[in-house]
C-alpha atoms as a PDB file:
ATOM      1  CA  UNK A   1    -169.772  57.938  75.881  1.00  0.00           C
ATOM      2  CA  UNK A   2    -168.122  61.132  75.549  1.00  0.00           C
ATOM      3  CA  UNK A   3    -165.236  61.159  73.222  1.00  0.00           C
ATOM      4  CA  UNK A   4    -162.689  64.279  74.638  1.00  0.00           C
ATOM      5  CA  UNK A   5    -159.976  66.131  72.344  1.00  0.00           C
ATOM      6  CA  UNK A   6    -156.567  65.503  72.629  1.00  0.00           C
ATOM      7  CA  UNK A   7    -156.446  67.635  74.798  1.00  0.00           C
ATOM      8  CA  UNK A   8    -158.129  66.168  77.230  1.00  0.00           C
ATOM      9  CA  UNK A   9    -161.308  68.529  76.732  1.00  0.00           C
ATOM     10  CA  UNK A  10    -164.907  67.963  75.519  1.00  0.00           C
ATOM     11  CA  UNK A  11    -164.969  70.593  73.202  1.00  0.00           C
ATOM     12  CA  UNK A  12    -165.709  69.161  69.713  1.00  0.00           C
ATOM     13  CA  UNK A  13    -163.082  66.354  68.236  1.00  0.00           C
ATOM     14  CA  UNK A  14    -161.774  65.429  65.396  1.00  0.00           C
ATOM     15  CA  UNK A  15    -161.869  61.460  64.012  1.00  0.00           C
ATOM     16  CA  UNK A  16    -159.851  60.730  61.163  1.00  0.00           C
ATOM     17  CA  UNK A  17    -161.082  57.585  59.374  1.00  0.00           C
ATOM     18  CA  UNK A  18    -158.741  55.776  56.562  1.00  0.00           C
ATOM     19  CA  UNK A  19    -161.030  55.241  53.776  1.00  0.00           C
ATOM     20  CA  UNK A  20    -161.758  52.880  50.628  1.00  0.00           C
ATOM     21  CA  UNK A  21    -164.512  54.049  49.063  1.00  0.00           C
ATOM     22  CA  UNK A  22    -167.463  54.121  52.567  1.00  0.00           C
ATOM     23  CA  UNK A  23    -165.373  51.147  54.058  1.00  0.00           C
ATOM     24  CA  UNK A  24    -162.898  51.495  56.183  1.00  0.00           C
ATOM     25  CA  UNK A  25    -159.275  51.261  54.741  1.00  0.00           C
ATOM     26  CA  UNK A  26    -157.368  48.199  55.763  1.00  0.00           C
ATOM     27  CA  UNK A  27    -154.448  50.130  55.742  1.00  0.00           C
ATOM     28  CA  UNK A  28    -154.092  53.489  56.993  1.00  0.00           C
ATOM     29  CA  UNK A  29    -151.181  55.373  54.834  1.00  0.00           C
ATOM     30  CA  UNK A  30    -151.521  53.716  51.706  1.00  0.00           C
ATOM     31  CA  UNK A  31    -155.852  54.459  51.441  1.00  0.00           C
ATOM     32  CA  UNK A  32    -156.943  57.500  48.751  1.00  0.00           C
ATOM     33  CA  UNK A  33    -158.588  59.170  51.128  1.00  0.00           C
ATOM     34  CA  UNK A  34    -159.617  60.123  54.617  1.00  0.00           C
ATOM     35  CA  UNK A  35    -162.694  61.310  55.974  1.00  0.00           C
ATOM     36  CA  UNK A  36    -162.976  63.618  59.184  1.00  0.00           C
ATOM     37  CA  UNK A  37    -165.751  63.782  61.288  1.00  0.00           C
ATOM     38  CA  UNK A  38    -165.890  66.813  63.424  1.00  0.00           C
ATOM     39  CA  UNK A  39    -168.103  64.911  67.101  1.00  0.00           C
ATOM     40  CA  UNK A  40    -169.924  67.017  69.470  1.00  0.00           C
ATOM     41  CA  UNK A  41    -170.858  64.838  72.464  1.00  0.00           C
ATOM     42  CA  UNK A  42    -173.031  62.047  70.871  1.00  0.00           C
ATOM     43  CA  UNK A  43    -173.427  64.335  67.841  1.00  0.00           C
ATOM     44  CA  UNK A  44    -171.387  64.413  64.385  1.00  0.00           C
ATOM     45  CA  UNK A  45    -171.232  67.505  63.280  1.00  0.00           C
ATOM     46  CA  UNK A  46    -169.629  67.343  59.978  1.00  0.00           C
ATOM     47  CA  UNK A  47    -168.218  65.300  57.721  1.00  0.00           C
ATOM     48  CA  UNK A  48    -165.014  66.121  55.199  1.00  0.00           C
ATOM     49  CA  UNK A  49    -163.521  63.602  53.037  1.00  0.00           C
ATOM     50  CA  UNK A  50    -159.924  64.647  51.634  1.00  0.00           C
ATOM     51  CA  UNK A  51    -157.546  62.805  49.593  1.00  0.00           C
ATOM     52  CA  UNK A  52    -154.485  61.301  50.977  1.00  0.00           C
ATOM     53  CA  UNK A  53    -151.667  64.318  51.156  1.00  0.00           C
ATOM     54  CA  UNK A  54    -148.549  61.863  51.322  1.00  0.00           C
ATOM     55  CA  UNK A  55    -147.114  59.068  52.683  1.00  0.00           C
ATOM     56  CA  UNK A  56    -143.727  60.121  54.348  1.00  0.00           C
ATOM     57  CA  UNK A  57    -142.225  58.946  57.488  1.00  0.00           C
ATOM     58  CA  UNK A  58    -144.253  60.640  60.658  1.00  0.00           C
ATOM     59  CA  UNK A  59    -146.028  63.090  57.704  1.00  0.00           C
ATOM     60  CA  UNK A  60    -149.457  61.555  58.398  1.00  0.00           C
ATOM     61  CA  UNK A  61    -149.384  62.030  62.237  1.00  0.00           C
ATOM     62  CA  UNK A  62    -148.194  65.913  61.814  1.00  0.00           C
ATOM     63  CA  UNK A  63    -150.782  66.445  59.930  1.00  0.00           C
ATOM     64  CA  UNK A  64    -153.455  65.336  61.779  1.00  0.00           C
ATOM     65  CA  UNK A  65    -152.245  66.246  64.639  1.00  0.00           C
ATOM     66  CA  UNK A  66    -151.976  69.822  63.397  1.00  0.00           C
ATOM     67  CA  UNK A  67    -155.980  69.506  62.496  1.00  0.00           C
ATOM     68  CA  UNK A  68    -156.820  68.334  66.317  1.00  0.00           C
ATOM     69  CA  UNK A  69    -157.585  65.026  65.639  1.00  0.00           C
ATOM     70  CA  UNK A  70    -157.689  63.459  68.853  1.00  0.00           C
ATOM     71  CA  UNK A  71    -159.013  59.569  67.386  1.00  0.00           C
ATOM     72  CA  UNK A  72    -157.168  57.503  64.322  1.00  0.00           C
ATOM     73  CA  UNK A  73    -159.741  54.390  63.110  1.00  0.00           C
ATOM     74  CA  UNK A  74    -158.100  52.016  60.596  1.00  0.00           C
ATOM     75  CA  UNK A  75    -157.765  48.090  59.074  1.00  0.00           C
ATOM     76  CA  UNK A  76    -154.251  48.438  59.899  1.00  0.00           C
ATOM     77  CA  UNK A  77    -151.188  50.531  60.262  1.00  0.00           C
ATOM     78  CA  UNK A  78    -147.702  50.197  61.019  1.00  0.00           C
ATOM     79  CA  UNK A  79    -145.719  50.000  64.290  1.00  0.00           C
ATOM     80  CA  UNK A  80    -143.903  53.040  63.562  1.00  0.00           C
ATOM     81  CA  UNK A  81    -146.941  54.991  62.393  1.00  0.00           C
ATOM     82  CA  UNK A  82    -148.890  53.760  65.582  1.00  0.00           C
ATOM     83  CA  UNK A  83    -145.912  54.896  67.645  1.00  0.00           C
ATOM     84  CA  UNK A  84    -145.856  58.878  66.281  1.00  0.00           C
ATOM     85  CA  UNK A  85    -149.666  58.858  66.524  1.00  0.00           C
ATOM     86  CA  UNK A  86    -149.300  58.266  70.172  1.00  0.00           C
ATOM     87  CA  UNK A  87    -146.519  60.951  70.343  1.00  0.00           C
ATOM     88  CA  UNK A  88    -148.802  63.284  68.998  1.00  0.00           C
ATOM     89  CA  UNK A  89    -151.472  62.316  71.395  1.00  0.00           C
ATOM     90  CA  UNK A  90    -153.730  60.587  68.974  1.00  0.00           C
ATOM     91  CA  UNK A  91    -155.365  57.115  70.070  1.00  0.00           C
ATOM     92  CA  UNK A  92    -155.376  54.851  67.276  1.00  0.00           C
ATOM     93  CA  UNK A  93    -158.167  52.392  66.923  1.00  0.00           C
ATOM     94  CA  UNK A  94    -156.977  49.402  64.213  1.00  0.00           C
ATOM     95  CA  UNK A  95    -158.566  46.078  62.930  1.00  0.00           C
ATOM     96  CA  UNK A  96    -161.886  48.040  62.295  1.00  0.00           C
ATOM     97  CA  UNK A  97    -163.997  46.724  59.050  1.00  0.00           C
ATOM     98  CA  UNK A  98    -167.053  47.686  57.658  1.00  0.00           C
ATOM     99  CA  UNK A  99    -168.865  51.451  57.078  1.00  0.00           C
ATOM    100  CA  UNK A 100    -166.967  54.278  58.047  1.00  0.00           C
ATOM    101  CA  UNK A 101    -170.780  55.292  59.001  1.00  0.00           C
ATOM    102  CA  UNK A 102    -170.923  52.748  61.295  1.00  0.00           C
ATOM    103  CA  UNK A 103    -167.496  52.871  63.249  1.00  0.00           C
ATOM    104  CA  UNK A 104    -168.029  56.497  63.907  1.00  0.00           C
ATOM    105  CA  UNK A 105    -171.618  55.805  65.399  1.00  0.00           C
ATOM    106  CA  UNK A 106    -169.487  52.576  67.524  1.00  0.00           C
ATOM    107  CA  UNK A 107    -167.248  55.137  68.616  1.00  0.00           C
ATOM    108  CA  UNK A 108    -169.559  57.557  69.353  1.00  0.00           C
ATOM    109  CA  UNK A 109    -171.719  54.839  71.827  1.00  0.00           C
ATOM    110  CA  UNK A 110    -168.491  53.657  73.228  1.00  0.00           C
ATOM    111  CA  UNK A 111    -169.041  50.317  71.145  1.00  0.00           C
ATOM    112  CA  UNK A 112    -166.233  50.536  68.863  1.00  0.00           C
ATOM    113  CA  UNK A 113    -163.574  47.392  69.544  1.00  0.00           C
ATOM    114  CA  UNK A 114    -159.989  47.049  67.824  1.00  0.00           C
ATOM    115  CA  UNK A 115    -159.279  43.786  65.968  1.00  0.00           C
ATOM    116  CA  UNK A 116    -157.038  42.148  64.140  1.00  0.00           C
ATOM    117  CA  UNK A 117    -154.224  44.068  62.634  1.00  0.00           C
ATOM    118  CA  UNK A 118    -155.391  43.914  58.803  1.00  0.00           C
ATOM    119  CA  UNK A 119    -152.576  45.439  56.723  1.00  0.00           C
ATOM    120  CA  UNK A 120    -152.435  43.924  53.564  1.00  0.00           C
ATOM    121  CA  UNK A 121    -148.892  44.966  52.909  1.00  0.00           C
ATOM    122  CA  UNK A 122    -148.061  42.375  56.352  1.00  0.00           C
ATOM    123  CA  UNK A 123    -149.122  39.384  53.976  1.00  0.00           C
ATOM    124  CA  UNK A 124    -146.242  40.550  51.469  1.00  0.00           C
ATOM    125  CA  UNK A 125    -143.729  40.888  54.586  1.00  0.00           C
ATOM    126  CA  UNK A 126    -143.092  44.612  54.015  1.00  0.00           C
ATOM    127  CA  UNK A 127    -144.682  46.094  56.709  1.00  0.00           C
ATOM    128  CA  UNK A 128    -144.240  45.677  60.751  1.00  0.00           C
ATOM    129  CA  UNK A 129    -148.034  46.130  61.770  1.00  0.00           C
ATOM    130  CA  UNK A 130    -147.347  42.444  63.614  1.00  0.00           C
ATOM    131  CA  UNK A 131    -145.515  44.362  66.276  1.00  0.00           C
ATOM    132  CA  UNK A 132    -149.179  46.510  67.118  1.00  0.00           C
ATOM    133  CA  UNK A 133    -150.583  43.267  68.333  1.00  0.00           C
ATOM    134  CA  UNK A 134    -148.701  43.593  71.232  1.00  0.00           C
ATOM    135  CA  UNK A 135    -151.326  46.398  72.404  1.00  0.00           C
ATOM    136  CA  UNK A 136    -154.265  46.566  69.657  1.00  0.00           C
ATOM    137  CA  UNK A 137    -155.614  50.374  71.069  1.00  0.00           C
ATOM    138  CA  UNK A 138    -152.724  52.891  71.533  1.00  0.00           C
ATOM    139  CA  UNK A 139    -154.193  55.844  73.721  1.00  0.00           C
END
């Protein structure tokens, strides 16, 4: 598979994975940190892991956006989140578990699959990650 930019090109792209610890985050604004893979065709090129900057309304999206991330993989995330990700021209891959590792390498072979929404803050009723359900990959 060959993963294009957000712009549509297939220069090198940027994946941002929501981390806990190597696993992937089950919920994408409230993890620590965030790793960034830098893909070049079926190749990752590097790897940078940064710590969360913030967690304000549409902050998260800006931000990545303004690094060319073209590819958002998460446990969960909200709605709203979802929704400026896909204004920015991010796809947004949720319900992913396991390695960060291993995602990227799904990704990369065009086996990644969303799942389940897995937001932990859904359980306590104080998030609206229910509503991404309705359409699991936002590209």
């Amino acid at each position: 598979m060959t993963l294009r930019n957000r712009h549509g090109s297939q220069q090198p792209t940027r994946v941002v994975v929501a981390l806990d610890g190597i696993d992937v985050s089950r919920h994408f604004g409230r993890c620590k940190e965030y790793a960034i893979y830098v893909i070049n065709g079926d190749t990752v090129e590097s790897r940078m892991v940064i710590s969360n900057p913030g967690h304000e309304p549409d902050f998260l999206p800006r931000y990545f956006a303004s690094m060319n991330a073209s590819t958002v993989i998460t446990g969960g995330i909200s709605t709203r989140a979802g929704q400026w990700f896909q204004a920015m021209g991010i796809r947004v891959i949720p319900g992913v578990t396991g390695r960060a590792e291993d995602a990227v390498t799904k990704l990369i072979s065009g086996d990644l699959q969303p799942g389940e929404n897995l937001c932990e803050r859904l359980k306590e009723g104080n998030c609206s990650c229910e509503l991404l359900q309705r359409y699991r990959t936002i590209s």
